[in-house]
C-alpha atoms as a PDB file:
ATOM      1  CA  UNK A   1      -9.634   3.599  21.604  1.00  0.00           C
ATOM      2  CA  UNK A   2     -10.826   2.859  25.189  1.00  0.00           C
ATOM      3  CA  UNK A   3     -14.786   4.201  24.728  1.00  0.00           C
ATOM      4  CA  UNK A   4     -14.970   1.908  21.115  1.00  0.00           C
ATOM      5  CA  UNK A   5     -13.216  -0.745  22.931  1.00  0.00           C
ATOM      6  CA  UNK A   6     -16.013  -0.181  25.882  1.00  0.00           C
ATOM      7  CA  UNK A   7     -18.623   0.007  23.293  1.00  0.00           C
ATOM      8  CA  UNK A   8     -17.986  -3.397  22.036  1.00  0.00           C
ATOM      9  CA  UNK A   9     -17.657  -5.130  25.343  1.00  0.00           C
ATOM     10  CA  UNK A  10     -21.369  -6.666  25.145  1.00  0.00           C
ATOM     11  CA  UNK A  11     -19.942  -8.311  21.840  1.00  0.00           C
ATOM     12  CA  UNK A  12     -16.928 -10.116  23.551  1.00  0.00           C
ATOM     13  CA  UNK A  13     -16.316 -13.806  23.118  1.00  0.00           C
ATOM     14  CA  UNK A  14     -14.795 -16.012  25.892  1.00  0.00           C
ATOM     15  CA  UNK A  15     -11.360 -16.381  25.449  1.00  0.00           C
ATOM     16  CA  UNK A  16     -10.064 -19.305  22.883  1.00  0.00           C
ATOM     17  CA  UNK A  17     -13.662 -19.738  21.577  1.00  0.00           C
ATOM     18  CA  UNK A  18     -14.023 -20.288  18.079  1.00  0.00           C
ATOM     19  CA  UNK A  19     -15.505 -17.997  15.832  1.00  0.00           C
ATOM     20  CA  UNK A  20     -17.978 -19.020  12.825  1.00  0.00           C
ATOM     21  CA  UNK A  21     -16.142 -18.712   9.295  1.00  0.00           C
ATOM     22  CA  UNK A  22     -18.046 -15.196   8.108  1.00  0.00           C
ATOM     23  CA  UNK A  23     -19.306 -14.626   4.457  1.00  0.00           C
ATOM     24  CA  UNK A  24     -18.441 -11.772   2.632  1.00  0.00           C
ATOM     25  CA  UNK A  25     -21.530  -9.898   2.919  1.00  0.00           C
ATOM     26  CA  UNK A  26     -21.676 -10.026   6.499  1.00  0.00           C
ATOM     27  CA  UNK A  27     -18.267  -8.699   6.582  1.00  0.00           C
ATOM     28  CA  UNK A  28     -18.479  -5.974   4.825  1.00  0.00           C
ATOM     29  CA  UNK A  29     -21.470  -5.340   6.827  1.00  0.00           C
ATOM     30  CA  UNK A  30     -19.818  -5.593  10.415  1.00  0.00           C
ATOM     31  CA  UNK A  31     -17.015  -3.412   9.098  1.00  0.00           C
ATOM     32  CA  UNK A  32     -19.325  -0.687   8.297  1.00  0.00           C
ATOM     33  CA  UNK A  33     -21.435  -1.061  11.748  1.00  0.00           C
ATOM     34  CA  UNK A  34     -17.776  -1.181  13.257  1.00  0.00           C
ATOM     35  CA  UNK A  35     -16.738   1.863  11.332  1.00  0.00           C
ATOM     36  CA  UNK A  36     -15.656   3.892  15.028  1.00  0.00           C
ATOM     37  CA  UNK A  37     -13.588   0.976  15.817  1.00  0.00           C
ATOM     38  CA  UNK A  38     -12.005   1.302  12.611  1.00  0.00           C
ATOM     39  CA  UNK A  39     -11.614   5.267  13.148  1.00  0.00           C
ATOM     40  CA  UNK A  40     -10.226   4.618  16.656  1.00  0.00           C
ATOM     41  CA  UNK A  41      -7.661   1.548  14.988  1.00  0.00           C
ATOM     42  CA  UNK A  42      -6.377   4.488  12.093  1.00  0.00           C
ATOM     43  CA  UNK A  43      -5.956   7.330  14.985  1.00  0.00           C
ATOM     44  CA  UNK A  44      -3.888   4.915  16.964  1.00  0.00           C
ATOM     45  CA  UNK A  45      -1.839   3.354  14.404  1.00  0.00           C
ATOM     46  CA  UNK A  46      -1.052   6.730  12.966  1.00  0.00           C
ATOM     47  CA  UNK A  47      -0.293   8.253  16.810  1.00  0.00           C
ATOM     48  CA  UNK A  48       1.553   5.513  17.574  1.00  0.00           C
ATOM     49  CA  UNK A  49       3.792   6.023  14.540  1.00  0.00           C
ATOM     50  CA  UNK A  50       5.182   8.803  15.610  1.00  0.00           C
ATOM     51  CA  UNK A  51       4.384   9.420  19.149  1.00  0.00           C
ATOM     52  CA  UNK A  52       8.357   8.876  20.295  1.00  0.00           C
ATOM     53  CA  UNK A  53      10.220  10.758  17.457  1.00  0.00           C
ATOM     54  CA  UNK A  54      11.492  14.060  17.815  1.00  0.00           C
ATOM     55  CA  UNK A  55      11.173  14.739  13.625  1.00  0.00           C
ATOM     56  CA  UNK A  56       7.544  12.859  14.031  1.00  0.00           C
ATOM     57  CA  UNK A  57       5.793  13.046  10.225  1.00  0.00           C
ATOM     58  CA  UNK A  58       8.811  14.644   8.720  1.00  0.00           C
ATOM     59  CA  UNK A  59      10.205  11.027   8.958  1.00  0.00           C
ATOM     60  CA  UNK A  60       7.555   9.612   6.370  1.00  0.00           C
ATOM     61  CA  UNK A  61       9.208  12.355   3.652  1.00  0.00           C
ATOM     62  CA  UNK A  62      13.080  12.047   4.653  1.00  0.00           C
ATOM     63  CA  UNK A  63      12.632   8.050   3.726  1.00  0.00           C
ATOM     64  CA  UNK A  64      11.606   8.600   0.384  1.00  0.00           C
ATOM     65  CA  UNK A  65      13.559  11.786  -0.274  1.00  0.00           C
ATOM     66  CA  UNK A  66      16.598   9.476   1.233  1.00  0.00           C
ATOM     67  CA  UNK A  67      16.174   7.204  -1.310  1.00  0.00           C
ATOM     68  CA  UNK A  68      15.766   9.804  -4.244  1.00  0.00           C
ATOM     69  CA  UNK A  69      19.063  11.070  -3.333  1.00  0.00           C
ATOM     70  CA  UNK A  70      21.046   8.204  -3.608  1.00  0.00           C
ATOM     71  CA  UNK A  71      19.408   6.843  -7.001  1.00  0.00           C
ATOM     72  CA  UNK A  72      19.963  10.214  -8.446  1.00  0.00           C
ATOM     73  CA  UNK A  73      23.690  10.173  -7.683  1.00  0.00           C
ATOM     74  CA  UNK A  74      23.950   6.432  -8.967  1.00  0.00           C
ATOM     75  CA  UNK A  75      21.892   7.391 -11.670  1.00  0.00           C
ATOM     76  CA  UNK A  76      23.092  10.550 -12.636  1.00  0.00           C
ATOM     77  CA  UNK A  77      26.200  11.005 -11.735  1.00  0.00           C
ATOM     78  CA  UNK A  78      27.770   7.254 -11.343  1.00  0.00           C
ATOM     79  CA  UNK A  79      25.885   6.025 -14.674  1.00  0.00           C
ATOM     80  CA  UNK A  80      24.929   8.901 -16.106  1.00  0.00           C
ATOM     81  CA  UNK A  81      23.994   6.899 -19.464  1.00  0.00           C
ATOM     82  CA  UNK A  82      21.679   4.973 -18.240  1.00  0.00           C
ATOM     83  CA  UNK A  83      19.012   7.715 -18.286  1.00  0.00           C
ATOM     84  CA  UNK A  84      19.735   8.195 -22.320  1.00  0.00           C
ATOM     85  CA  UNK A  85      16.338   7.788 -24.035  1.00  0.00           C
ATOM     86  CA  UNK A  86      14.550   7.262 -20.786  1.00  0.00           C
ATOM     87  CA  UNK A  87      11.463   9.430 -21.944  1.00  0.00           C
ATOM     88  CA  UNK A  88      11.534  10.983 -18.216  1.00  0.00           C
ATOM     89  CA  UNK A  89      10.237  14.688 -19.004  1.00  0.00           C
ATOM     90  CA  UNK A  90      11.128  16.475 -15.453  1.00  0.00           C
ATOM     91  CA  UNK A  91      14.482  16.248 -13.772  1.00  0.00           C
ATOM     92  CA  UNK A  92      15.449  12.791 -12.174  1.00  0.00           C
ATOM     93  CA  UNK A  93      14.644  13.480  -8.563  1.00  0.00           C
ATOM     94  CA  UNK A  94      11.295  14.517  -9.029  1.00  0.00           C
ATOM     95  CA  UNK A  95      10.358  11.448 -11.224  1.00  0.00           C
ATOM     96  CA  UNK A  96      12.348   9.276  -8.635  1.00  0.00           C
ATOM     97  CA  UNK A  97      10.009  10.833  -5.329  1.00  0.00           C
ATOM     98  CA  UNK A  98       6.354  10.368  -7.271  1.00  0.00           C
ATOM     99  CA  UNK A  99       7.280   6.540  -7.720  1.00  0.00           C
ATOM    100  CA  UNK A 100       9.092   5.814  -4.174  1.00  0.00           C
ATOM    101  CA  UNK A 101       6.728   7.696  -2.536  1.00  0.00           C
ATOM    102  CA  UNK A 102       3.615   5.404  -4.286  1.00  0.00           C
ATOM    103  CA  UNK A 103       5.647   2.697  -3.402  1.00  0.00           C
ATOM    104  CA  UNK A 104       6.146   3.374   0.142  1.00  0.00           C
ATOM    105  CA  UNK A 105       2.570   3.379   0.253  1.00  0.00           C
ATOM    106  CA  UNK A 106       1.791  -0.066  -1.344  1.00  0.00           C
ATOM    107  CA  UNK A 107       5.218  -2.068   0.162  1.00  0.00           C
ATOM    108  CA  UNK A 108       4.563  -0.523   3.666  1.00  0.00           C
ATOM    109  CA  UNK A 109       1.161  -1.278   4.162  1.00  0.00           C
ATOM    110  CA  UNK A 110       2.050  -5.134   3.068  1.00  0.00           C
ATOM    111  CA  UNK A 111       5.116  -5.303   5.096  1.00  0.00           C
ATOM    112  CA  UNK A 112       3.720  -3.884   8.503  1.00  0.00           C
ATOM    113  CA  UNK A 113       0.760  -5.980   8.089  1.00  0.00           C
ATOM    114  CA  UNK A 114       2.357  -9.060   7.893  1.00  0.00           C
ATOM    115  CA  UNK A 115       2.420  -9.732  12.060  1.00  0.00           C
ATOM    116  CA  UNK A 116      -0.957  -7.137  12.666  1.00  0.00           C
ATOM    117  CA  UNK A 117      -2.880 -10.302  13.516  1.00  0.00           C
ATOM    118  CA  UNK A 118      -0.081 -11.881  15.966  1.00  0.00           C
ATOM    119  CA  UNK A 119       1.018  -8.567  17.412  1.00  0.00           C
ATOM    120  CA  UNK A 120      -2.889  -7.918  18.185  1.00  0.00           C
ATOM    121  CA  UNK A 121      -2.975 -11.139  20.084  1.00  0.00           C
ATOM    122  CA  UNK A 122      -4.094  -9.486  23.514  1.00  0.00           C
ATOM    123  CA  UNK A 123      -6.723  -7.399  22.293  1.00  0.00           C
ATOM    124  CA  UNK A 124      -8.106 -10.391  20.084  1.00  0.00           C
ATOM    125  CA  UNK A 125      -9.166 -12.156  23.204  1.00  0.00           C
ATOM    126  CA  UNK A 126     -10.649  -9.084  24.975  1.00  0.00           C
ATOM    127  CA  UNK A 127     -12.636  -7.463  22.539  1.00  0.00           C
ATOM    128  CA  UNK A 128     -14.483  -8.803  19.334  1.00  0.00           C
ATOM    129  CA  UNK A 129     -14.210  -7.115  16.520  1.00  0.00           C
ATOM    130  CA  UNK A 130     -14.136  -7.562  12.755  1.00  0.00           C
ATOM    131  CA  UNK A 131     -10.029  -8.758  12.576  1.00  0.00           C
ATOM    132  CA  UNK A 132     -10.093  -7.450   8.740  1.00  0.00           C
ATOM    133  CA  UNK A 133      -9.876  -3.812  10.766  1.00  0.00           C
ATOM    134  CA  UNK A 134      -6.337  -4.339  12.039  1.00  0.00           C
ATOM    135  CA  UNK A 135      -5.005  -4.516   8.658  1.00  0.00           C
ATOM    136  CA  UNK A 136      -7.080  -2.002   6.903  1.00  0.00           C
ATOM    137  CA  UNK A 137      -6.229   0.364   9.628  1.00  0.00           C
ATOM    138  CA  UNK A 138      -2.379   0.308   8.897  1.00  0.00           C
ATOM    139  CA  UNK A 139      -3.385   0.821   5.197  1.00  0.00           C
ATOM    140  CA  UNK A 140      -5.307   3.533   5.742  1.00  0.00           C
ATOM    141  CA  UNK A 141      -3.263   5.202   8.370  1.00  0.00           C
ATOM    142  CA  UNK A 142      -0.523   4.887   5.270  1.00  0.00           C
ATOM    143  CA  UNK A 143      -3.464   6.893   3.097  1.00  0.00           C
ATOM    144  CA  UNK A 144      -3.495  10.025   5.745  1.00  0.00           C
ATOM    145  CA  UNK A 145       0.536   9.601   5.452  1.00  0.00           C
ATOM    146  CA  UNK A 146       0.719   9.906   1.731  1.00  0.00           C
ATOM    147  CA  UNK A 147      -1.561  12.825   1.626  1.00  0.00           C
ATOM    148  CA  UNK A 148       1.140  14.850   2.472  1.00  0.00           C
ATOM    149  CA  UNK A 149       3.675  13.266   0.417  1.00  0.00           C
ATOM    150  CA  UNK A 150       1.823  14.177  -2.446  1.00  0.00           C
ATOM    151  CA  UNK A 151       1.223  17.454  -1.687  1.00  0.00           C
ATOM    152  CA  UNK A 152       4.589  17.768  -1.481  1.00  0.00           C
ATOM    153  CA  UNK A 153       4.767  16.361  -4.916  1.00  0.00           C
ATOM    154  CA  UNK A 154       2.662  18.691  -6.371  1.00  0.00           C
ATOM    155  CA  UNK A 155       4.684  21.480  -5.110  1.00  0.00           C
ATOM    156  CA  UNK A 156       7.802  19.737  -6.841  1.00  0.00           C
ATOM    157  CA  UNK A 157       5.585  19.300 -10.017  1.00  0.00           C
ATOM    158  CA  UNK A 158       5.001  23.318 -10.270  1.00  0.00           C
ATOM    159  CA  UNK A 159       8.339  24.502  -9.291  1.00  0.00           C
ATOM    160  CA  UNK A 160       9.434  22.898 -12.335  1.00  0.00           C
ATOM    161  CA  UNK A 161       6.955  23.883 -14.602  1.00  0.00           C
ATOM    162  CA  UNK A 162       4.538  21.029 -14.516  1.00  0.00           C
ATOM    163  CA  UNK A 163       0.817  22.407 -13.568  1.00  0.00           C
ATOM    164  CA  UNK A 164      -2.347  20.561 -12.981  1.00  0.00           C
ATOM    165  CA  UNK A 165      -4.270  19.346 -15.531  1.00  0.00           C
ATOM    166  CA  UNK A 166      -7.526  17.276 -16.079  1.00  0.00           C
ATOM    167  CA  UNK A 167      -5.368  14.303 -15.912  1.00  0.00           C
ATOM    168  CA  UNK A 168      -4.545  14.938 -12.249  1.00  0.00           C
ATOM    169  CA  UNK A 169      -8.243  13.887 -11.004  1.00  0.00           C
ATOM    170  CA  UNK A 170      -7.464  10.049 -11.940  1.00  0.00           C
ATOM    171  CA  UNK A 171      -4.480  10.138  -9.718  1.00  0.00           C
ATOM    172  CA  UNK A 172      -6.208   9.334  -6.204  1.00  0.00           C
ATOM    173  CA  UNK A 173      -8.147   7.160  -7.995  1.00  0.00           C
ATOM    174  CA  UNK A 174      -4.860   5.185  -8.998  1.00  0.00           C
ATOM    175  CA  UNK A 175      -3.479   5.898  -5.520  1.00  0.00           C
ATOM    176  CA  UNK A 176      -6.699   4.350  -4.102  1.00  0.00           C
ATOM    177  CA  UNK A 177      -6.571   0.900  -6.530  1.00  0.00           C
ATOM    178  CA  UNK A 178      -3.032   0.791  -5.021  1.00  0.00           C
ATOM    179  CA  UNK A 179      -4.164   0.756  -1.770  1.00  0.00           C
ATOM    180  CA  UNK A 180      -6.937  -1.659  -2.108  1.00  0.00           C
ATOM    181  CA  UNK A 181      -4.691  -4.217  -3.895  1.00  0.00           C
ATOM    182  CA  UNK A 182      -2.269  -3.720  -0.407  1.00  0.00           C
ATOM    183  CA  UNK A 183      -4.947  -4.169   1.682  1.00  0.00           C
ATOM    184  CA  UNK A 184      -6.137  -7.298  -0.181  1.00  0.00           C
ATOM    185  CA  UNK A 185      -2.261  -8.819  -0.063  1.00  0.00           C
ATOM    186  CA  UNK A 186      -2.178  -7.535   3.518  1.00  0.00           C
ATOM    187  CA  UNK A 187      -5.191  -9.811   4.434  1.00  0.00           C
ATOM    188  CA  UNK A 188      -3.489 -13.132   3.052  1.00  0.00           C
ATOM    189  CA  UNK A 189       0.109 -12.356   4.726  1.00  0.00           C
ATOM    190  CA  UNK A 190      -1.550 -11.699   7.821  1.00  0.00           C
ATOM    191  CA  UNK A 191      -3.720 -15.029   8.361  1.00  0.00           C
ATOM    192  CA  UNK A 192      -0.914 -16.997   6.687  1.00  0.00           C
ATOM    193  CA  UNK A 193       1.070 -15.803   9.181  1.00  0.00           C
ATOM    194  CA  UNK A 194      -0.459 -16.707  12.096  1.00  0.00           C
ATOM    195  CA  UNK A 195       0.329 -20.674  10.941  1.00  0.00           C
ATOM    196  CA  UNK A 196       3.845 -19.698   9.644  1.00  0.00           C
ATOM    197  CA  UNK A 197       5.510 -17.051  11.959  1.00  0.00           C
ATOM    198  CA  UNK A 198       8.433 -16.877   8.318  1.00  0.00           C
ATOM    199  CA  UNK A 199       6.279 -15.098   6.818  1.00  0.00           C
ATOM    200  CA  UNK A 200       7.618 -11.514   7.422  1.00  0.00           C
ATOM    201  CA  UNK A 201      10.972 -12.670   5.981  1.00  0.00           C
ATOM    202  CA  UNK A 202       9.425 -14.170   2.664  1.00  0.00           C
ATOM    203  CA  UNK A 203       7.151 -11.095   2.208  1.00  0.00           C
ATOM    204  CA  UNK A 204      10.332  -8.974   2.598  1.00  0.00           C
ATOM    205  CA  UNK A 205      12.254 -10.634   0.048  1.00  0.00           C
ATOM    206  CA  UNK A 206       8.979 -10.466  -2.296  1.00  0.00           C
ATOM    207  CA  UNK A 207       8.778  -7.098  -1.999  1.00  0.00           C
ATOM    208  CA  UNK A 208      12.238  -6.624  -2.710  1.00  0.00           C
ATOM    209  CA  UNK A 209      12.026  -8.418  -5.931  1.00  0.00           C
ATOM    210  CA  UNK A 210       8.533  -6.569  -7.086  1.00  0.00           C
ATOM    211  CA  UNK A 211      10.290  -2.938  -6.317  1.00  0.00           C
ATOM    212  CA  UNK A 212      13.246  -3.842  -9.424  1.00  0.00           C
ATOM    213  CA  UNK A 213      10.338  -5.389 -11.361  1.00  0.00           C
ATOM    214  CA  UNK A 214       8.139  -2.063 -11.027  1.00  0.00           C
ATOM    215  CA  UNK A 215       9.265   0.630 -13.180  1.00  0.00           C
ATOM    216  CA  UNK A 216       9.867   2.881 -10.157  1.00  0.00           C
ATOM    217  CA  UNK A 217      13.603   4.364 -10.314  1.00  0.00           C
ATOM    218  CA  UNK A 218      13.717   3.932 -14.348  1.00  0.00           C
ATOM    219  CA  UNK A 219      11.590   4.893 -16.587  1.00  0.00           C
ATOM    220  CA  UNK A 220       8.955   2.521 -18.679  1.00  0.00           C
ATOM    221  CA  UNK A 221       9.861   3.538 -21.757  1.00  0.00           C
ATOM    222  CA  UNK A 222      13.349   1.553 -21.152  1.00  0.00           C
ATOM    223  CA  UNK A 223      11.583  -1.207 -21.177  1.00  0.00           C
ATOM    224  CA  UNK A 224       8.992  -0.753 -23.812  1.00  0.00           C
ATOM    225  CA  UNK A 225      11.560   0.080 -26.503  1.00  0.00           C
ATOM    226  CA  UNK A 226      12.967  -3.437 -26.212  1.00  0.00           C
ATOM    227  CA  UNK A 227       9.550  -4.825 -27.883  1.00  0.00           C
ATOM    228  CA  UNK A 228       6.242  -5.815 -26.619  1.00  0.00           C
ATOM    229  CA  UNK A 229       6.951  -8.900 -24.695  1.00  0.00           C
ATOM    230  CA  UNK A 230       9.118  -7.107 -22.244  1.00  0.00           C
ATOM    231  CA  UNK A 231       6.430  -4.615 -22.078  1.00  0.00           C
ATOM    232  CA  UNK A 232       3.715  -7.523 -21.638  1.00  0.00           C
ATOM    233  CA  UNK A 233       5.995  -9.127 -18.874  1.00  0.00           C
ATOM    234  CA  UNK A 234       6.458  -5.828 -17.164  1.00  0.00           C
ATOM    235  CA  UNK A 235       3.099  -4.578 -17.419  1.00  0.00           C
ATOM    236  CA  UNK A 236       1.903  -8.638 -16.091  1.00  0.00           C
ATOM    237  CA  UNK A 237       2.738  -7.329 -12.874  1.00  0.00           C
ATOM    238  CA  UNK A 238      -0.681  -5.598 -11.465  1.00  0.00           C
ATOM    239  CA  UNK A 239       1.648  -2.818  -9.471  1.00  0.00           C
ATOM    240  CA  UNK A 240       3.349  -1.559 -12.468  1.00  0.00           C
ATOM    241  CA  UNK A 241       0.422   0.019 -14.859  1.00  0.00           C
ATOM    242  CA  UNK A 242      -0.756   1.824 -11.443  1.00  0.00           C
ATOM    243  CA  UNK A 243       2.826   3.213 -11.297  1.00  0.00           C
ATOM    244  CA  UNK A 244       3.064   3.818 -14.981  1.00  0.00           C
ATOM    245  CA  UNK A 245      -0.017   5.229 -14.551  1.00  0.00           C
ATOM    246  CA  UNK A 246       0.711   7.520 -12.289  1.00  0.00           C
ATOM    247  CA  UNK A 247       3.795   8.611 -13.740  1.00  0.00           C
ATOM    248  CA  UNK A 248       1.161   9.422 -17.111  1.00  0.00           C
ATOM    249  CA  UNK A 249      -1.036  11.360 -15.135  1.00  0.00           C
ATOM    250  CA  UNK A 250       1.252  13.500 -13.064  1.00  0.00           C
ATOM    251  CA  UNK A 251       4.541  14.271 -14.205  1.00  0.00           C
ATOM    252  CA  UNK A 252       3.711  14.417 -18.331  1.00  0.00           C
ATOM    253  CA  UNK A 253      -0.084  14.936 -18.082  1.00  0.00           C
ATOM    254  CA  UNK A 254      -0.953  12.213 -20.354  1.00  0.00           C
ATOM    255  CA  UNK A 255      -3.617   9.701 -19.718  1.00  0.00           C
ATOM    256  CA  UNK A 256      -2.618   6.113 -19.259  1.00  0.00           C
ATOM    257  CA  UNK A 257      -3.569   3.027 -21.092  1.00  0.00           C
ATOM    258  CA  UNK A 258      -7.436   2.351 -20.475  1.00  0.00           C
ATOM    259  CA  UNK A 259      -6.808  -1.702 -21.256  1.00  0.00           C
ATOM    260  CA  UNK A 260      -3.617  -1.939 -18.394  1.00  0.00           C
ATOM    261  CA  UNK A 261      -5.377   0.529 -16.056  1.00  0.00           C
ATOM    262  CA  UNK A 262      -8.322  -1.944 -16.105  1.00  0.00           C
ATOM    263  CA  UNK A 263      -6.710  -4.640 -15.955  1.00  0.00           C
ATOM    264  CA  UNK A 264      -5.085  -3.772 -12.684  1.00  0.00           C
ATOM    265  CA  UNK A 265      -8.249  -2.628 -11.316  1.00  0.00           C
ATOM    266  CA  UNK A 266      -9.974  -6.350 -12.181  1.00  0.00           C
ATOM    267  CA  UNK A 267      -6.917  -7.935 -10.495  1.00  0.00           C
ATOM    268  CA  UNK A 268      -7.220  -5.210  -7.293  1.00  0.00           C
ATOM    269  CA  UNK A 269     -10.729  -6.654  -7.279  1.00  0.00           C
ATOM    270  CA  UNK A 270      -9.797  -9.700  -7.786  1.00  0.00           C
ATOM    271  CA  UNK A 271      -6.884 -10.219  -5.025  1.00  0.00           C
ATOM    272  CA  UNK A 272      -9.454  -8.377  -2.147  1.00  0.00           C
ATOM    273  CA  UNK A 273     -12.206 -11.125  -2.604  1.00  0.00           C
ATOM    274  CA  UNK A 274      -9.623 -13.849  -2.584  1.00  0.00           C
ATOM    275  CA  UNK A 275      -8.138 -12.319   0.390  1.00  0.00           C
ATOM    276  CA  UNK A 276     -11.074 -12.091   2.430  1.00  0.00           C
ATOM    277  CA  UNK A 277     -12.113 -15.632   1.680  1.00  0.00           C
ATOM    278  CA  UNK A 278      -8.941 -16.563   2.978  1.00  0.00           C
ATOM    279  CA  UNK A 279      -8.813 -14.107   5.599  1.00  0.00           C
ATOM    280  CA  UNK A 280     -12.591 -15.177   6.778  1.00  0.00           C
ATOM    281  CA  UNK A 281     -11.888 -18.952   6.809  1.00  0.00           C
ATOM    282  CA  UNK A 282      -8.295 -18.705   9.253  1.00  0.00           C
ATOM    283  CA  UNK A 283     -10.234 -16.160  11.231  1.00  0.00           C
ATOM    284  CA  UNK A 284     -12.154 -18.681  13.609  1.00  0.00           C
ATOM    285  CA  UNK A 285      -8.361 -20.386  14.631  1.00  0.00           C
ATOM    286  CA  UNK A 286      -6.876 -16.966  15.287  1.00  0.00           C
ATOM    287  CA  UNK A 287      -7.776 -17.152  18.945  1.00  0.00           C
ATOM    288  CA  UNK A 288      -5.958 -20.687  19.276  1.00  0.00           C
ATOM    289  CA  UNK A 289      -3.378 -19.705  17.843  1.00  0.00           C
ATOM    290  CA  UNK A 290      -1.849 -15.599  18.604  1.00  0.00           C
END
């Protein structure tokens, strides 16, 4: 971090002067000439992670594996009915870990963004940089994490009988749309927060709310089966035909719907431009204001 941070010292601004709003283009082009920055960002968000736990990564797999075990009891043992005619074709807390474990990955990397601009404040006066970088490197330090959750998946998949198929080479593409449409959230939560310091409790309570509307600890078909608006409303929701999707590609090696899967690729698209416009144009009062 301290030789990139060197490197960019001929770039530095004086302190509380005010940037010009950036176009896209030129963004995408500094973040690509700033690409060591970037690397140097990801290695320290990910070190810094874990640097003071004893367990260290193992932490990023008890979470989800935490949370698999107590929806499978509530599930399966407490309301046992509930999973009648769920269409779930391998055992409860294997279906239960591939959707946290996405999850963990998309409501993370919006969550911890939400003060990456404001907790940066110091190094936003002492080095210039392209800001976009502090929230893309939490997103991508969640990538290298979820690597090895879904390796671990896989092994789950095969020790009950599920083995790759074609269908498994979409699922990084799916995991990657997810992460995309996190990073493009990430960039509105963060600039919005440096004018309303709230934000990290309203972003919470979102995320809370899109978890039970995602079809993460119950099955799609539930919801389906009750006719197509519900499955409309459900699938509305640009998290859930990634999930769904998912689910398609790796636990029943099916593919997903083409139409949904597209559609939450446009809105991925869609939410990243947006963000960076808005990103882009608070950018300049950033220094006033961390």
């Amino acid at each position: 971090m301290t030789d990139t941070a060197n490197a960019a010292t001929d770039l530095d601004p004086p302190p509380k002067v005010a940037l010009p709003i950036r176009g896209l283009r030129q963004s995408v082009r500094e973040l690509a000439h700033n690409r060591d920055i970037l690397g140097a960002m990801v290695r320290r968000e990910f070190a810094t992670k874990y640097k003071t736990s004893f367990l260290g990564m193992l932490w990023s797999l008890l979470n989800p594996l935490f949370l698999v075990a107590i929806f499978t009891v509530v599930f399966g043992v407490v309301f046992p009915g509930m999973r009648s005619d769920s269409g779930i074709s391998v055992p409860m807390p294997v279906f239960l870990f591939a959707g946290i474990s996405l999850w963990n990955l998309f409501g993370m990397a919006v969550g911890n963004n939400v003060e990456s601009v404001t907790g940066n404040g110091y190094l936003l006066l002492k080095v210039y940089f392209p800001r976009e970088i502090l929230p893309l490197s939490t997103v991508l330090s969640g990538l290298i994490t979820y690597f090895f959750e879904f390796l671990v998946l896989v092994v789950a998949l095969m020790v009950v009988g599920v083995y790759p198929y074609w269908t498994w080479l979409l699922a990084p593409v799916l995991v990657l749309v997810l992460a995309a449409m996190a990073f493009g959230l990430s960039l509105f939560v963060a600039a919005a927060n440096v004018h309303f310091r709230d934000m990290q409790h309203f972003v919470a309570l979102l995320l809370q709310a899109l978890f039970w509307y995602t079809p993460i600890i119950y099955a799609f078909k539930i919801v389906a089966d009750r006719g197509s608006i519900y499955e409309t409303l459900w699938l509305v929701n640009p998290v859930a035909p990634i999930v769904v999707g998912f689910q398609s590609v790796m636990l029943d090696n099916t593919w997903p719907s083409l139409g949904w899967t597209l559609y939450s690729a446009g809105a991925t698209a869609l939410i990243v431009l947006l963000g960076y416009i808005f990103f882009n144009r608070q950018e300049p009062k950033f220094g006033e204001l961390v």
